[in-house]
Protein backbone atom coordinates (compact mmCIF):
# COMPACT_ATOMS: atom_id res chain seq x y z
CA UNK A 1 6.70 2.37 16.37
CA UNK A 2 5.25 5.32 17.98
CA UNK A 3 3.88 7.00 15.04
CA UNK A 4 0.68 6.56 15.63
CA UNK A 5 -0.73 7.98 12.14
CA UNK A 6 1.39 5.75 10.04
CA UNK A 7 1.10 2.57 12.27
CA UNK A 8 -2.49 3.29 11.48
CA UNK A 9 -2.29 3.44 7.93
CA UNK A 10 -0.34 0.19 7.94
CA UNK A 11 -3.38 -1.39 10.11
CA UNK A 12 -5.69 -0.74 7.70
CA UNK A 13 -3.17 -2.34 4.66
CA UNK A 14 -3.07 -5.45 6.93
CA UNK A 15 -6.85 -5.72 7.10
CA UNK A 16 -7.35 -5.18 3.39
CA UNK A 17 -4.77 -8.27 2.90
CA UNK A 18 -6.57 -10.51 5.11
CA UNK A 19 -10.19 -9.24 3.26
CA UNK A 20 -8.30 -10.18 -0.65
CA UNK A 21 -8.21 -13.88 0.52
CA UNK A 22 -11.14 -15.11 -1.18
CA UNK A 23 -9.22 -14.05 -4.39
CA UNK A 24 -6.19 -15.60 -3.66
CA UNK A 25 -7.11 -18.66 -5.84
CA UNK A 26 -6.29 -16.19 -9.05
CA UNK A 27 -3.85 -13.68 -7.74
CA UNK A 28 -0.07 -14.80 -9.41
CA UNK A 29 2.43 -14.08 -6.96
CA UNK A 30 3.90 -11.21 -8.68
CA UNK A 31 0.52 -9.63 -8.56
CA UNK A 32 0.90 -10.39 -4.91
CA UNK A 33 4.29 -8.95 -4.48
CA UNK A 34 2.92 -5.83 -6.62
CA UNK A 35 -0.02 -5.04 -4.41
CA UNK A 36 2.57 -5.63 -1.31
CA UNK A 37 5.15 -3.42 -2.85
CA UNK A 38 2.59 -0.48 -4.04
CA UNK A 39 1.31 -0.13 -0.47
CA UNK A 40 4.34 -0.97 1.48
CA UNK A 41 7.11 1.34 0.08
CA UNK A 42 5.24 4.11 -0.03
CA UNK A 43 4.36 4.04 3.88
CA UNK A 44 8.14 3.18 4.79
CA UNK A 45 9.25 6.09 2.80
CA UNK A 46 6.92 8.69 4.34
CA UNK A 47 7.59 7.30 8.05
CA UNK A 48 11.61 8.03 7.15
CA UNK A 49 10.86 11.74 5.65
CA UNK A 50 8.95 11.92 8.85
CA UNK A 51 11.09 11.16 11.54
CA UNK A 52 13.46 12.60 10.37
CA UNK A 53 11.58 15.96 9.95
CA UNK A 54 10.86 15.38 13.78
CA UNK A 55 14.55 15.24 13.97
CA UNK A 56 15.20 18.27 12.45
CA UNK A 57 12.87 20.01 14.47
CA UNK A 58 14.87 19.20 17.83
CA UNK A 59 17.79 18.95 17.18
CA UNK A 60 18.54 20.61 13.66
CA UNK A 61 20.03 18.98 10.11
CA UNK A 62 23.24 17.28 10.74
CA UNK A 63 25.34 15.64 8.08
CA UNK A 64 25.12 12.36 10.19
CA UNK A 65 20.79 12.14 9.98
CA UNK A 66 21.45 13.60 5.85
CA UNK A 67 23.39 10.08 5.14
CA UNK A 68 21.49 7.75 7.30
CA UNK A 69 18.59 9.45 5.49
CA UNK A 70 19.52 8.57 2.06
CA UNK A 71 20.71 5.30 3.31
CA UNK A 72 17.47 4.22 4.57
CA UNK A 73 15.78 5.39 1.15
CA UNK A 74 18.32 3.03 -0.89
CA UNK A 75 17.73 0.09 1.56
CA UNK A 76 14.20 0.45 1.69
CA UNK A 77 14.38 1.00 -2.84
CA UNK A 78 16.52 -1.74 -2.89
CA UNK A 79 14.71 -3.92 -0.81
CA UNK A 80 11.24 -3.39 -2.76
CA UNK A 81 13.17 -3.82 -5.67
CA UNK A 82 15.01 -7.17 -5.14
CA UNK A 83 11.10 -9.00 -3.48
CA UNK A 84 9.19 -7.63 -6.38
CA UNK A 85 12.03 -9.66 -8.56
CA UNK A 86 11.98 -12.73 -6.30
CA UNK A 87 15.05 -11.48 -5.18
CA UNK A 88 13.98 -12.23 -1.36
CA UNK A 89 17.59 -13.52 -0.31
CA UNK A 90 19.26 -10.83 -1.23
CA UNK A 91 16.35 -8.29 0.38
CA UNK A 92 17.39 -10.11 3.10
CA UNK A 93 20.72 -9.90 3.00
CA UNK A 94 20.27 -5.94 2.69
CA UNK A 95 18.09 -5.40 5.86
CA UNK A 96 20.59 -7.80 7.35
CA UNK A 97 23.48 -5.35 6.50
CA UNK A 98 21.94 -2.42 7.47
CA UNK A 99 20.84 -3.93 10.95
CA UNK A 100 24.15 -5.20 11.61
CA UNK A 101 25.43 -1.68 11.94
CA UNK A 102 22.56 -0.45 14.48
CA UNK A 103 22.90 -3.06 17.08
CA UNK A 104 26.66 -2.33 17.45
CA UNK A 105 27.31 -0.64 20.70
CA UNK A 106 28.86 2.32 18.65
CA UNK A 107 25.20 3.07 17.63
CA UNK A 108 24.06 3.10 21.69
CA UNK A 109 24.78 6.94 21.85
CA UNK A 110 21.70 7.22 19.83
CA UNK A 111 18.67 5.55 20.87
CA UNK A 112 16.21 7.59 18.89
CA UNK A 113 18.04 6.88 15.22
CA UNK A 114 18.97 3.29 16.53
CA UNK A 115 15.23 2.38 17.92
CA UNK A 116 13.67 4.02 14.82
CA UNK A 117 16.33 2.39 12.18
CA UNK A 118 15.38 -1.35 14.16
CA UNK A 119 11.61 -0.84 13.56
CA UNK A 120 12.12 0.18 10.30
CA UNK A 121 13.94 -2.82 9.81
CA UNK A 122 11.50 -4.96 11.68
CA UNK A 123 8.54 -3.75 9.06
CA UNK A 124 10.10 -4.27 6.17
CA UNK A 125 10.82 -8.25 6.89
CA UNK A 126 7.38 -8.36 7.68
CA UNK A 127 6.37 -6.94 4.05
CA UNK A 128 8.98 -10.44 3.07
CA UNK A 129 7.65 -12.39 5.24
CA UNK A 130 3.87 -12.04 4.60
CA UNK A 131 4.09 -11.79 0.91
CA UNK A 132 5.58 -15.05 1.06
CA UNK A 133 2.88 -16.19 3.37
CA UNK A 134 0.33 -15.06 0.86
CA UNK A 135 1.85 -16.51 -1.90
CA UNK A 136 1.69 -19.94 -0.08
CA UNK A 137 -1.45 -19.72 0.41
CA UNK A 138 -2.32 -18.60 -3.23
CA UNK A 139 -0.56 -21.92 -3.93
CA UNK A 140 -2.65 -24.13 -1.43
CA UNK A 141 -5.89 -22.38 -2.67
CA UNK A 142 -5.58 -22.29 -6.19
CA UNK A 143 -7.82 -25.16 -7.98
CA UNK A 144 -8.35 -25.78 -11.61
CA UNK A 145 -8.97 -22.59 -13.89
CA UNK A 146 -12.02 -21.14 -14.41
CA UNK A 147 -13.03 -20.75 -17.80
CA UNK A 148 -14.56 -17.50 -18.96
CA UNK A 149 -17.69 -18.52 -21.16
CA UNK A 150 -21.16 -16.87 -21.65
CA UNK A 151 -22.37 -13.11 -21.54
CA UNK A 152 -21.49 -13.74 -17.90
CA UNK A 153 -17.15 -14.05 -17.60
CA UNK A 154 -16.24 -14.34 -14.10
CA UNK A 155 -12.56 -13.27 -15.00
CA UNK A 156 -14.59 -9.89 -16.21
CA UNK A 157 -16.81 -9.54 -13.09
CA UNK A 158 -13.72 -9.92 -11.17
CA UNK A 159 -11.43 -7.44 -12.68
CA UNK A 160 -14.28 -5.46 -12.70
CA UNK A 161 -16.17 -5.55 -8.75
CA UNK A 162 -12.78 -6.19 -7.01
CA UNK A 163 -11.33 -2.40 -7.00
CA UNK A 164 -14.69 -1.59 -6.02
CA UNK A 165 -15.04 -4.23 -3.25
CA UNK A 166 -13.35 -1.74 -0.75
CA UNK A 167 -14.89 0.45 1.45
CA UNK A 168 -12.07 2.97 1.49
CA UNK A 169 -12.26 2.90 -2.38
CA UNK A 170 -15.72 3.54 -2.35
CA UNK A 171 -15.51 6.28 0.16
CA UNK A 172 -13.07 7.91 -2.44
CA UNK A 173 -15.42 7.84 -4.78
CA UNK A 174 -18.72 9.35 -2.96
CA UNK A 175 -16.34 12.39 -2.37
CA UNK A 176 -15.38 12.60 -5.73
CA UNK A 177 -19.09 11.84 -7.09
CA UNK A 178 -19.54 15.68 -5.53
CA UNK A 179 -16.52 17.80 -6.26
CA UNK A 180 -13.15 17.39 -7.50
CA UNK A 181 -10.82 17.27 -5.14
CA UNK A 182 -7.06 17.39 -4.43
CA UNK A 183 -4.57 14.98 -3.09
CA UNK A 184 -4.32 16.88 0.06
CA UNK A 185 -8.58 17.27 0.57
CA UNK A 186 -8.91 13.45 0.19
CA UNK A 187 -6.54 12.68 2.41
CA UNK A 188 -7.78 15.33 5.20
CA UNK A 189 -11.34 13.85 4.11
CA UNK A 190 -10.30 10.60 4.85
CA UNK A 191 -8.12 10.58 7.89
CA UNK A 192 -5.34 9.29 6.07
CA UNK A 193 -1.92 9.48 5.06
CA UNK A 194 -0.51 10.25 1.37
CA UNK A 195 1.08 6.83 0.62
CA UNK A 196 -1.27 4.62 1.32
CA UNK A 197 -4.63 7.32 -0.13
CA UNK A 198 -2.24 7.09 -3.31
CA UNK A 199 -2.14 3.33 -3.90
CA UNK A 200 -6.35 3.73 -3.63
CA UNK A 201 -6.13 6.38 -6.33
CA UNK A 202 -4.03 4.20 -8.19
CA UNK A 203 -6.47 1.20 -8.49
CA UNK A 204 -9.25 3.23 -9.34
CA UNK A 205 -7.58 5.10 -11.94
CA UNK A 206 -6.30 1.84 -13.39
CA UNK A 207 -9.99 0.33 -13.62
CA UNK A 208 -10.94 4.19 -15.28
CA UNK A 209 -13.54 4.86 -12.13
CA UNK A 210 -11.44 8.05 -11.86
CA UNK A 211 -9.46 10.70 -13.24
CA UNK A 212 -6.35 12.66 -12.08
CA UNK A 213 -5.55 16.17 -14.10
CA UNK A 214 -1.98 16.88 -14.05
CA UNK A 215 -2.56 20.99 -14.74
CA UNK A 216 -4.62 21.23 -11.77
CA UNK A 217 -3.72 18.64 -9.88
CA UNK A 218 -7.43 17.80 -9.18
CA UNK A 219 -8.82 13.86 -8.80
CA UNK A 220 -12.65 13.67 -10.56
CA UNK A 221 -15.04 10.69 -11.16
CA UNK A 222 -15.37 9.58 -14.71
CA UNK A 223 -18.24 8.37 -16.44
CA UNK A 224 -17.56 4.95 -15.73
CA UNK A 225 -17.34 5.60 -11.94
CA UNK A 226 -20.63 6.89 -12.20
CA UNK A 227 -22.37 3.96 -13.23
CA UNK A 228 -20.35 2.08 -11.24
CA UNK A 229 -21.38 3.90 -8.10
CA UNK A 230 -25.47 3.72 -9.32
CA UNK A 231 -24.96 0.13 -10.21
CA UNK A 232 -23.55 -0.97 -6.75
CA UNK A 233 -26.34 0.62 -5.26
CA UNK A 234 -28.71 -1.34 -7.07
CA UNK A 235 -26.88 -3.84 -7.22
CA UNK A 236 -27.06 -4.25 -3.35
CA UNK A 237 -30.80 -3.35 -2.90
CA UNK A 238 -31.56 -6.43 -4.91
CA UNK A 239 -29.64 -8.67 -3.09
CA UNK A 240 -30.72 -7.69 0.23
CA UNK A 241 -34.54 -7.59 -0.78
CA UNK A 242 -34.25 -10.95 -2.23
């Protein structure tokens, strides 16, 4: 793809799946397919409103780019809908319908739609194909369960440090630990695009290290971030004077 923002954004979601492999040993696969799905769609869908805003631009709305639009949307809804329900054959049979119309030679007298429909494509059997691959490997790691006894629960420490074990996370929340800001400041802030800064916000609000108010549309740490953020830092200092 020649996007260069988005195939950027999808970079750093590959990296952060090859980092959550020392957790695989406890992840279930749907929370696998979940974390795939919550970063995935939301990229796929804002590299279609894209390209087809760049379409728009040169060459004006036509009815033909309005369907193939919507089209794409279902295909990529229905796709995301049918993994997250271990539905993968019949994802696959989707992408496999939709592709079958773009490498027709009726679809040769446009390269642009047909090369950008084809990557598309291309991306979203990877989000198959790598869930399953983490999933297998969930399988091969996972050993006998731990059991959470003492002041000390490791199931607690996990659900706990993980969100925060992210250096885009934590990045969030230094801004935040300064100002409030808006979707659209975080994301200049951070060089990044709004799907994937979202599923960020998401986690964080989830573990209550952050706030989102709906009247004016402002993200803020909460209390709990706060000690979170103080914590890590002392946290760290320890270790590394030890």
């Amino acid at each position: 793809m020649k996007d260069t923002d988005i195939q950027k954004q999808l970079d750093i979601m590959h990296e952060e799946i090859r980092n959550v492999n020392a957790f695989l040993s406890r992840l279930r696969p749907e929370d696998i397919r979940t974390v795939f799905g919550d970063q995935t769609k939301p990229i796929l869908m804002e590299w279609i409103e894209r390209f087809f805003q760049q379409r728009a631009q040169k060459v004006g709305k036509t009815k033909e780019d309005t369907c193939l639009k919507a089209r794409l949307i279902e295909a990529v809804e229905g796709t995301d809908r049918a993994v997250r329900g271990e539905g993968r054959d019949e994802a696959k049979m989707i992408l496999n319908q939709l592709e079958g119309d773009f490498v027709s030679p009726s679809s040769a007298n446009d390269p642009d739609r047909r090369r950008f429909v084809l990557d598309l494509i291309r991306q979203a059997r990877w989000y198959i194909e790598e869930s399953d691959r983490m999933i297998w490997i969930a399988g091969e790691q996972r050993g006998p369960a731990i059991t959470d006894t003492g002041p000390l629960s490791p199931g607690t420490v996990e659900e706990t440090l993980v969100p925060l074990a992210n250096s885009l996370r934590l990045r969030i929340m230094l801004i935040l630990s300064k100002e409030e800001e808006r979707l659209v400041d975080l994301c200049r802030a951070m060089e990044m695009q709004k799907g994937h800064i979202q599923y960020h916000l998401k986690t964080l609000m989830g573990r209550g290290y952050i706030r989102y108010d709906r009247k004016s549309r402002l993200y803020s740490l909460t209390g709990r971030g706060t000690v979170a953020l103080d914590g890590l830092a002392k946290l760290t200092d320890d270790i590394l004077s030890a």
